[in-house]
Each structure stands twice: as C-alpha cells, then as structure tokens.
PDB file of N, CA and C in Angstrom:
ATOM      1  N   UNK A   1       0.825  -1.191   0.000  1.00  0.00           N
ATOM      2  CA  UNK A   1       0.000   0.000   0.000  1.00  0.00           C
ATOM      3  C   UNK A   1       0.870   1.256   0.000  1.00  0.00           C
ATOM      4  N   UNK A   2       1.902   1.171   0.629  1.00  0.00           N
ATOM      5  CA  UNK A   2       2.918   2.380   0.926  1.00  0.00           C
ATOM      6  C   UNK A   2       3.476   2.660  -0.396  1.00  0.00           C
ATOM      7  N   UNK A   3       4.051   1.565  -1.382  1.00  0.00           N
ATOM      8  CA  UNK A   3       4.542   1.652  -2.332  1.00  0.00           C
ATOM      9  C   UNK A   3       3.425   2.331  -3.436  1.00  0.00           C
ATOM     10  N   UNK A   4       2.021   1.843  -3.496  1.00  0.00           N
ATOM     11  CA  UNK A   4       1.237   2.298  -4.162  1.00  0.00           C
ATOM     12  C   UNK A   4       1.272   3.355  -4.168  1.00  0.00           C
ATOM     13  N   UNK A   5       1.084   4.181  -3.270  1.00  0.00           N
ATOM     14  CA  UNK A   5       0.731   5.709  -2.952  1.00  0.00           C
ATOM     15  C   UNK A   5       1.830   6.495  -3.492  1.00  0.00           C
ATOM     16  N   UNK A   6       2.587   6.089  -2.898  1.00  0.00           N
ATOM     17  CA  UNK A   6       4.515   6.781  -3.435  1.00  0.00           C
ATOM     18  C   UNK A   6       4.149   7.119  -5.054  1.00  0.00           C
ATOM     19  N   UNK A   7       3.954   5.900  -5.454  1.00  0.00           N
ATOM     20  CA  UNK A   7       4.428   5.676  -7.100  1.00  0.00           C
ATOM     21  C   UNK A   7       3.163   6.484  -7.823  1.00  0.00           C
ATOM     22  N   UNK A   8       2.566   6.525  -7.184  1.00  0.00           N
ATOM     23  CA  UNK A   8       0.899   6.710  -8.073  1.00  0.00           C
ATOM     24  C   UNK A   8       0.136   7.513  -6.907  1.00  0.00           C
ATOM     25  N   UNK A   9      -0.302   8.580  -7.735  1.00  0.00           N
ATOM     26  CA  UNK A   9      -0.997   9.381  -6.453  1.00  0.00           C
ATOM     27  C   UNK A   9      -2.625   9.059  -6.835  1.00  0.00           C
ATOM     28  N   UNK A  10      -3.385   8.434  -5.762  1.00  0.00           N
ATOM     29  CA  UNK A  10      -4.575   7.890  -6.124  1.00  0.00           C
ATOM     30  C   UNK A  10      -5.863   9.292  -5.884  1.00  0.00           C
ATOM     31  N   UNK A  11      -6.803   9.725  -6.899  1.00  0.00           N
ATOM     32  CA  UNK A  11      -7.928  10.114  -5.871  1.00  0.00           C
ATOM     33  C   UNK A  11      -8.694   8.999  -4.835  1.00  0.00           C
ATOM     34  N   UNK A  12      -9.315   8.086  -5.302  1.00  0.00           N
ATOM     35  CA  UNK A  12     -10.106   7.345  -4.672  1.00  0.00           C
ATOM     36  C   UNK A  12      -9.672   5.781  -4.741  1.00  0.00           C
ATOM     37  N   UNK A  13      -9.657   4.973  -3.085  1.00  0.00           N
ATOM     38  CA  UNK A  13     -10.023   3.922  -3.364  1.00  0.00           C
ATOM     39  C   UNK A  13     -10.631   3.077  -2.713  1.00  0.00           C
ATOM     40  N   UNK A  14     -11.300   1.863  -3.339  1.00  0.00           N
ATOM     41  CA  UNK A  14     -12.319   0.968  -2.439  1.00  0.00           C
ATOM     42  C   UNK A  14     -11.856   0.055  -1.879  1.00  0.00           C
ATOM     43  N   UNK A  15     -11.896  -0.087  -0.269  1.00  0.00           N
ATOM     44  CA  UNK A  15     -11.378  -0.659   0.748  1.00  0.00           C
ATOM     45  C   UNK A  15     -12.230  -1.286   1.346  1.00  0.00           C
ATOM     46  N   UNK A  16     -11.748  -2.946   1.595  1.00  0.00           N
ATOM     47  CA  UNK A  16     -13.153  -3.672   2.209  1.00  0.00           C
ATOM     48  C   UNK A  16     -13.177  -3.433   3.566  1.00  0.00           C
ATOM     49  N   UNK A  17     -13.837  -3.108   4.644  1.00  0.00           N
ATOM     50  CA  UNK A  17     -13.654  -3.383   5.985  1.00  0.00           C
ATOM     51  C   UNK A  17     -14.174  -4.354   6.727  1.00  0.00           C
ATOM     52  N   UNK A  18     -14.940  -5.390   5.896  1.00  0.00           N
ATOM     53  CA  UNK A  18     -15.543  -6.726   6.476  1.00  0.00           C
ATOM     54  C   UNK A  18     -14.492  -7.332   7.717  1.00  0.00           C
ATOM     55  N   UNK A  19     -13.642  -7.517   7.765  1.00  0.00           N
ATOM     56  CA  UNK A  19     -12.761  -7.781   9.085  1.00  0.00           C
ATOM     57  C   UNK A  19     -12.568  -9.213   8.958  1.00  0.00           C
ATOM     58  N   UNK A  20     -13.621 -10.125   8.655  1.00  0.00           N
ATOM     59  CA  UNK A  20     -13.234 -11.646   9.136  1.00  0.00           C
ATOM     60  C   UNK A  20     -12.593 -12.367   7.863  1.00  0.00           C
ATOM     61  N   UNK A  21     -13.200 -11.755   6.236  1.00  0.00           N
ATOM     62  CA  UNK A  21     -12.169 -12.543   5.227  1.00  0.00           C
ATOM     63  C   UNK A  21     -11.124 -10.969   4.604  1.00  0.00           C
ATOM     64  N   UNK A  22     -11.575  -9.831   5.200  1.00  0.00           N
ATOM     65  CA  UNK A  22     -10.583  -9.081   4.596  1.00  0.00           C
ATOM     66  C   UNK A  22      -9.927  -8.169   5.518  1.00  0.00           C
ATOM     67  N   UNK A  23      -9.911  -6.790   5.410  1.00  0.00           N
ATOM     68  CA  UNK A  23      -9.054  -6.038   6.230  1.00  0.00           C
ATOM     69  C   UNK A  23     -10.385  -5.484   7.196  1.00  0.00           C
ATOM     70  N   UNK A  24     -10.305  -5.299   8.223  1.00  0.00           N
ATOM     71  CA  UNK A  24     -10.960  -4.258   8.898  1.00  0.00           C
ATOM     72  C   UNK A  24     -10.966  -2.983   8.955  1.00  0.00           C
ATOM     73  N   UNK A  25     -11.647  -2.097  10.387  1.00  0.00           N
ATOM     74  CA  UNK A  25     -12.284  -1.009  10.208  1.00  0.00           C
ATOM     75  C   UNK A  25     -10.579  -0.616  10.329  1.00  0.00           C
ATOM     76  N   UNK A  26      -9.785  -0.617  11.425  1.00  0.00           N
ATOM     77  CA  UNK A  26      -8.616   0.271  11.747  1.00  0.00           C
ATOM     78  C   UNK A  26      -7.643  -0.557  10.592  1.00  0.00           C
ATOM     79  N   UNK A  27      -7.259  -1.525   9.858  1.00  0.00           N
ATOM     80  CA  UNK A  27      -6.713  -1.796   9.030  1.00  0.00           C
ATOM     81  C   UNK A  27      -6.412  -1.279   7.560  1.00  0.00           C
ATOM     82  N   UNK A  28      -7.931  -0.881   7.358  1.00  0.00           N
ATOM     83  CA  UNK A  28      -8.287  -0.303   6.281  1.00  0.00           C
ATOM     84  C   UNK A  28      -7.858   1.260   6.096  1.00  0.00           C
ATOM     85  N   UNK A  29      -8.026   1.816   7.559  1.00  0.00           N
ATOM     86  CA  UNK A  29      -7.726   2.992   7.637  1.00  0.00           C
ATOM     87  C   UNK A  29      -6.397   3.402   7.777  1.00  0.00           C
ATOM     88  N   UNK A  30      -5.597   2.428   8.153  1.00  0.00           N
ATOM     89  CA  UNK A  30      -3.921   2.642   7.856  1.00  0.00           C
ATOM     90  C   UNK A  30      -4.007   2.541   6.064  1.00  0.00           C
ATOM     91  N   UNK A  31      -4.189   1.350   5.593  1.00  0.00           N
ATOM     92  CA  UNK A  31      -4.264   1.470   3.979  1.00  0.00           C
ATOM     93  C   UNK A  31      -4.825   2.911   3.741  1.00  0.00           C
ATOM     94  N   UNK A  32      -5.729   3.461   4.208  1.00  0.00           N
ATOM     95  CA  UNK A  32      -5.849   4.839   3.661  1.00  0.00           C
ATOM     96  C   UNK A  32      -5.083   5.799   4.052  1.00  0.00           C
ATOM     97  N   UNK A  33      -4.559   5.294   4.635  1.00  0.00           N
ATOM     98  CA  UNK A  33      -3.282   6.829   5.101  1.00  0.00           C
ATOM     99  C   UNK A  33      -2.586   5.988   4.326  1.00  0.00           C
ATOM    100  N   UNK A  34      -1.755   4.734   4.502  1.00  0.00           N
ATOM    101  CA  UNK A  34      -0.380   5.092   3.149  1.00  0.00           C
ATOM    102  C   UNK A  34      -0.867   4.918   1.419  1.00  0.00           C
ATOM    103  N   UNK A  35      -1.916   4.918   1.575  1.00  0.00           N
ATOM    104  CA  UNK A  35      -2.178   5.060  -0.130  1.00  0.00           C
ATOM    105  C   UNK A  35      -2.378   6.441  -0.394  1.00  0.00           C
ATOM    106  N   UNK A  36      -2.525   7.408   1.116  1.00  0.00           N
ATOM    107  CA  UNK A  36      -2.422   8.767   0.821  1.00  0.00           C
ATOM    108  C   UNK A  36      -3.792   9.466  -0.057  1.00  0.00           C
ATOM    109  N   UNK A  37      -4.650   8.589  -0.025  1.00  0.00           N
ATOM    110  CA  UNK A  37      -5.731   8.905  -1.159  1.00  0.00           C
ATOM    111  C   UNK A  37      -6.422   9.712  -0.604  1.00  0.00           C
ATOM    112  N   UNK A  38      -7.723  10.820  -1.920  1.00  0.00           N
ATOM    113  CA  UNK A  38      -8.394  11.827  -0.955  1.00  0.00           C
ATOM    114  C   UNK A  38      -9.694  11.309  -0.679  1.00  0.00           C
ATOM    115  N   UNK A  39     -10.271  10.455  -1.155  1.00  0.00           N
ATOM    116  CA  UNK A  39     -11.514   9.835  -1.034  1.00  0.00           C
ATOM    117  C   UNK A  39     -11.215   7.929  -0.806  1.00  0.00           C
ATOM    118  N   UNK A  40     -12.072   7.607   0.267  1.00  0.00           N
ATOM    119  CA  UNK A  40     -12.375   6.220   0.043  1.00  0.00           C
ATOM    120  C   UNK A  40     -13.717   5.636   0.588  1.00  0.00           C
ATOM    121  N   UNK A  41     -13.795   4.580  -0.737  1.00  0.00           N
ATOM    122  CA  UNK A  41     -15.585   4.294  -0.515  1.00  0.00           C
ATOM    123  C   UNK A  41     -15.150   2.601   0.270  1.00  0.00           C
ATOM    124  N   UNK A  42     -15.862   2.476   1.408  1.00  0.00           N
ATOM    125  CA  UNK A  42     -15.568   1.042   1.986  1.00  0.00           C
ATOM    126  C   UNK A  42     -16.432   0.226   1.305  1.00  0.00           C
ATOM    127  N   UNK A  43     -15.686  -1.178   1.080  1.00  0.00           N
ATOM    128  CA  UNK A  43     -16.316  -2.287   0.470  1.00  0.00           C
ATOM    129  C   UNK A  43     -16.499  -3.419   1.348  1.00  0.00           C
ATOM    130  N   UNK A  44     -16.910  -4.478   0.781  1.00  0.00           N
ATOM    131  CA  UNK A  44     -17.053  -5.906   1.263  1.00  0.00           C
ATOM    132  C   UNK A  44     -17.587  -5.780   3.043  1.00  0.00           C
ATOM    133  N   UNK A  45     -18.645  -5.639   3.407  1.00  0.00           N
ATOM    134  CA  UNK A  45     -19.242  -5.715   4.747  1.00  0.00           C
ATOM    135  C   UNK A  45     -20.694  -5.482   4.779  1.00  0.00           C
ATOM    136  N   UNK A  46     -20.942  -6.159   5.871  1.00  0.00           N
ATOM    137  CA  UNK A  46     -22.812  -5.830   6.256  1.00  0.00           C
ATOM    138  C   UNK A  46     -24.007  -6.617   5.029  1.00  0.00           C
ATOM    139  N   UNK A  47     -22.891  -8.035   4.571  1.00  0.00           N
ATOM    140  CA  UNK A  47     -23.853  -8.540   3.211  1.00  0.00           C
ATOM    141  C   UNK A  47     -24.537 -10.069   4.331  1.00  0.00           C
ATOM    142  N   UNK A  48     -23.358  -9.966   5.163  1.00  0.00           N
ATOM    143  CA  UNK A  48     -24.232 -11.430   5.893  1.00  0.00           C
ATOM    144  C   UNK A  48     -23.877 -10.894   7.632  1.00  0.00           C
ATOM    145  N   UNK A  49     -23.969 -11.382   8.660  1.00  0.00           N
ATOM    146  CA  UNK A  49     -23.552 -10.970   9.947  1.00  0.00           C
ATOM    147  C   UNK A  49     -21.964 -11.307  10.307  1.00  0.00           C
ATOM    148  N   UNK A  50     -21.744 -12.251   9.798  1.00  0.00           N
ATOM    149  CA  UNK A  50     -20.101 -12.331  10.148  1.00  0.00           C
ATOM    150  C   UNK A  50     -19.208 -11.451   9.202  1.00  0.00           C
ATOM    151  N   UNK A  51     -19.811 -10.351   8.733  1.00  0.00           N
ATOM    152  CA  UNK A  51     -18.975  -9.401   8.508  1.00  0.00           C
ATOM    153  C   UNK A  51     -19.646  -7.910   8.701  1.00  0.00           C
ATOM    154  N   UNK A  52     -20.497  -8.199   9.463  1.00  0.00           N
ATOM    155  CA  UNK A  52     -21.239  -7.076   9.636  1.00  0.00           C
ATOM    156  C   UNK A  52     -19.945  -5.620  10.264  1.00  0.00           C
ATOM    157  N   UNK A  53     -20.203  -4.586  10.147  1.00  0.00           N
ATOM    158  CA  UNK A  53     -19.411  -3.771  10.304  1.00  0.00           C
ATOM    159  C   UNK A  53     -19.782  -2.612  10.605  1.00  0.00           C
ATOM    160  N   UNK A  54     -19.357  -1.199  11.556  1.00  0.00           N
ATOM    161  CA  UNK A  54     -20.220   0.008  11.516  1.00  0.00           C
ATOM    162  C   UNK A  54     -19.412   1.019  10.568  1.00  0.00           C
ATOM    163  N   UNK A  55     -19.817   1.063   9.527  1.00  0.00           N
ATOM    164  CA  UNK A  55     -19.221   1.959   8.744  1.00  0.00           C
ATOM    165  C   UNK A  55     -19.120   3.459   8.900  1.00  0.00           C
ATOM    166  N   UNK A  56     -19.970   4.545   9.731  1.00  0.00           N
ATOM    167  CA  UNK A  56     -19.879   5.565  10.406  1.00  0.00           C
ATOM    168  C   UNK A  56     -18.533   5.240  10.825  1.00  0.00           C
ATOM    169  N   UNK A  57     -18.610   4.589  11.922  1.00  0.00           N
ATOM    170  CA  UNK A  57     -17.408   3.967  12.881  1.00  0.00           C
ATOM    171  C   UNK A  57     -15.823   4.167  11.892  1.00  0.00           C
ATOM    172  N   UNK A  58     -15.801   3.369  11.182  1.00  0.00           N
ATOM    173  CA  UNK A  58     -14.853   3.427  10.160  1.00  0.00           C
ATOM    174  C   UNK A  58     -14.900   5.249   9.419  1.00  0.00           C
ATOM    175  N   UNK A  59     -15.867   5.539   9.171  1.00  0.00           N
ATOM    176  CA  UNK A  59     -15.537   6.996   8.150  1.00  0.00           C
ATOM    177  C   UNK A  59     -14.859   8.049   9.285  1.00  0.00           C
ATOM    178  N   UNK A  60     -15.185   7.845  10.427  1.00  0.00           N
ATOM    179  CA  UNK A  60     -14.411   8.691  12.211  1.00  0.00           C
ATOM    180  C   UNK A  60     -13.690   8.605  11.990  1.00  0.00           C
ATOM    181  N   UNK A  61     -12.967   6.949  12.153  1.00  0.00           N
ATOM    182  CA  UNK A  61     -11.697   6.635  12.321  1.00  0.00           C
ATOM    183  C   UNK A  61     -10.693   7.224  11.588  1.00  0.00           C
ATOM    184  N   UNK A  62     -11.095   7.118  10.327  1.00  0.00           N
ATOM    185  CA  UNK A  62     -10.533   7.202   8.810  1.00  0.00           C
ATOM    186  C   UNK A  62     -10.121   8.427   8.867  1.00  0.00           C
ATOM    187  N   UNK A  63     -11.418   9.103   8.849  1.00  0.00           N
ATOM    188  CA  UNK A  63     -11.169  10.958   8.676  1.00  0.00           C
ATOM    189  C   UNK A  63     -10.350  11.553  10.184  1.00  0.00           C
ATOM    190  N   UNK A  64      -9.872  10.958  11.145  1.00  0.00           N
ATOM    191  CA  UNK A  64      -9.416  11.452  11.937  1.00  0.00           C
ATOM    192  C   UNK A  64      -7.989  11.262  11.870  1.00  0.00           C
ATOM    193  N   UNK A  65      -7.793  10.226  11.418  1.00  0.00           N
ATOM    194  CA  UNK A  65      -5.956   9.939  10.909  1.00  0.00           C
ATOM    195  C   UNK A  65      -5.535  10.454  10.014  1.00  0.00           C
ATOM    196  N   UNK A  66      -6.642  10.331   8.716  1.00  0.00           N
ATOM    197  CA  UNK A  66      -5.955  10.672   7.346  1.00  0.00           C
ATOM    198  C   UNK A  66      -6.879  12.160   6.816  1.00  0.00           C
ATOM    199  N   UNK A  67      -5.971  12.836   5.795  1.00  0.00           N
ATOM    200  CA  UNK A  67      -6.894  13.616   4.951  1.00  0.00           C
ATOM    201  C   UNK A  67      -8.140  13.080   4.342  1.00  0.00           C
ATOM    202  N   UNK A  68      -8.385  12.262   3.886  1.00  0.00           N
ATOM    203  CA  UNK A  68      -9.156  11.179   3.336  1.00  0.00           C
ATOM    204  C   UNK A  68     -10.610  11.803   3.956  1.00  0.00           C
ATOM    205  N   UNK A  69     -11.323  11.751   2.858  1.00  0.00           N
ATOM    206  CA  UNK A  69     -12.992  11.977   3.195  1.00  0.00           C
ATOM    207  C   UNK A  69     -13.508  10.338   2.417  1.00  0.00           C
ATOM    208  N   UNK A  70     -14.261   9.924   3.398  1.00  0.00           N
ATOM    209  CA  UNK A  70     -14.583   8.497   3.380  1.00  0.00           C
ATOM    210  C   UNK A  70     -16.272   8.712   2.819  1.00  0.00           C
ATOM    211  N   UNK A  71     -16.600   8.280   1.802  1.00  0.00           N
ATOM    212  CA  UNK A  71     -18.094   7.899   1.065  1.00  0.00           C
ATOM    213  C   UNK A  71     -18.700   6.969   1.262  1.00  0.00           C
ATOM    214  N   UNK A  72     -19.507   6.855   2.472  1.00  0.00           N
ATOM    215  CA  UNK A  72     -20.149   5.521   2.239  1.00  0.00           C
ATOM    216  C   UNK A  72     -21.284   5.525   1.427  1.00  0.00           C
ATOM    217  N   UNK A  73     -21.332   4.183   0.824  1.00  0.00           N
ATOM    218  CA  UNK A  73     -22.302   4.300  -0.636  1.00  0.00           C
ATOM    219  C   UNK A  73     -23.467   2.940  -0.227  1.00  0.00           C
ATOM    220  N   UNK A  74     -24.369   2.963   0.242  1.00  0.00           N
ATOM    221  CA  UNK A  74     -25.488   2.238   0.339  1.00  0.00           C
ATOM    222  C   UNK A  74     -25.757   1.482  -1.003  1.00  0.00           C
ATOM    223  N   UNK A  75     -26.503   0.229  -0.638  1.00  0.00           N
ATOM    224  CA  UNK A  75     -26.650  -0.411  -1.550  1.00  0.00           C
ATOM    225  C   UNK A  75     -28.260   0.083  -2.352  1.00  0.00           C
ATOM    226  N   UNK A  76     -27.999   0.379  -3.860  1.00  0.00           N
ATOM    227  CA  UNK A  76     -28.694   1.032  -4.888  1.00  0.00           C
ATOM    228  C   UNK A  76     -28.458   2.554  -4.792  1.00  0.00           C
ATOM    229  N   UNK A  77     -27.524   3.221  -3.966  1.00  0.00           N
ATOM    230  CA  UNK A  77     -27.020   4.418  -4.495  1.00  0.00           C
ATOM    231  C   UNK A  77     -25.898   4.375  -5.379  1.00  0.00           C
ATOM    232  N   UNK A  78     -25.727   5.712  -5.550  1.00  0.00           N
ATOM    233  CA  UNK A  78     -24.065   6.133  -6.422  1.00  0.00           C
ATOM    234  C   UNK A  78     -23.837   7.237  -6.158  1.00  0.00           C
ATOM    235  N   UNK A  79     -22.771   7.862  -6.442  1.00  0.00           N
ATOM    236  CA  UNK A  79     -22.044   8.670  -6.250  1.00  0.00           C
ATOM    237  C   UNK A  79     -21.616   9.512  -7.391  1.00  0.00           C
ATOM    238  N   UNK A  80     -21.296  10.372  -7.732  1.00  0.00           N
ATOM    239  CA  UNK A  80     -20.273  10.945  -8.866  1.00  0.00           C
ATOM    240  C   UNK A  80     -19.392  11.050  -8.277  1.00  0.00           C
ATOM    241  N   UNK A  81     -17.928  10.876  -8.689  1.00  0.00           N
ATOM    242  CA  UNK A  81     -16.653  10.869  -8.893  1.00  0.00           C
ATOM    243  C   UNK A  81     -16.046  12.027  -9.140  1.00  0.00           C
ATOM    244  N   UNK A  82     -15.824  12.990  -8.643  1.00  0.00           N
ATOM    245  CA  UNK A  82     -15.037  14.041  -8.936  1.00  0.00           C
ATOM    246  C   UNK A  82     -13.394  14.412  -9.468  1.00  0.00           C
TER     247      UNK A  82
END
C-alpha cells in the first residue's frame, strides 16, 4: 500500500472493511493513510452478519488519521466521482 501511494498518487479507493475474510475497520484505515488517497468508498461488509461492520465507525476513524474523506455508498445508491 505504501509503495502504491509513493508511485501513483490515487484520488479514490475501495477498501473492504468486512474484518473476518478481509481487512478491517482500523486496518483499512492505515491502507488509507499510506495510499495517501483523498476519497475512500468502503467495500465488502454488512452482506451477511459475520462481517457485519459500523461503517460511520470506520468513516471517524478514517477521517481522523488521514486527509481522506470516506463515502459511504449504500446499496442502490451512487455517487459521482469528482
């Protein structure tokens, strides 16, 4: 992730925080500080209970470490991309 960011400056990226098959809430949010990115939309969580997740929880976390403004995107919304 560190190397990513260095080499390539990202606007946005999608980070799972499901926790039990991928990264979690504070895991994810280190990946967003060294990918250095200005937006990230969290992925993979809240589809069954063993990965249920509080995504508020995560956009705190996130936005309190990193520059990063965190999008959470409900299922049948969207977003535009700036």
């Amino acid at each position: 992730m560190q190397l990513i960011g260095r080499k390539d400056p990202l606007d946005y990226a999608m980070l799972p925080i499901g926790d039990n098959y991928t990264m979690g809430l504070e895991d994810a949010a280190l990946a967003a500080k060294w990918l250095g990115v200005r937006h990230v939309i969290p992925i993979h969580y809240d589809t069954w209970p063993i990965i249920a997740q509080d995504a508020p929880k995560y956009k705190e976390v996130t936005e309190s470490m990193t520059p990063a403004k965190v999008d959470i995107v409900r299922p049948g919304e969207t977003i535009e991309l700036a």
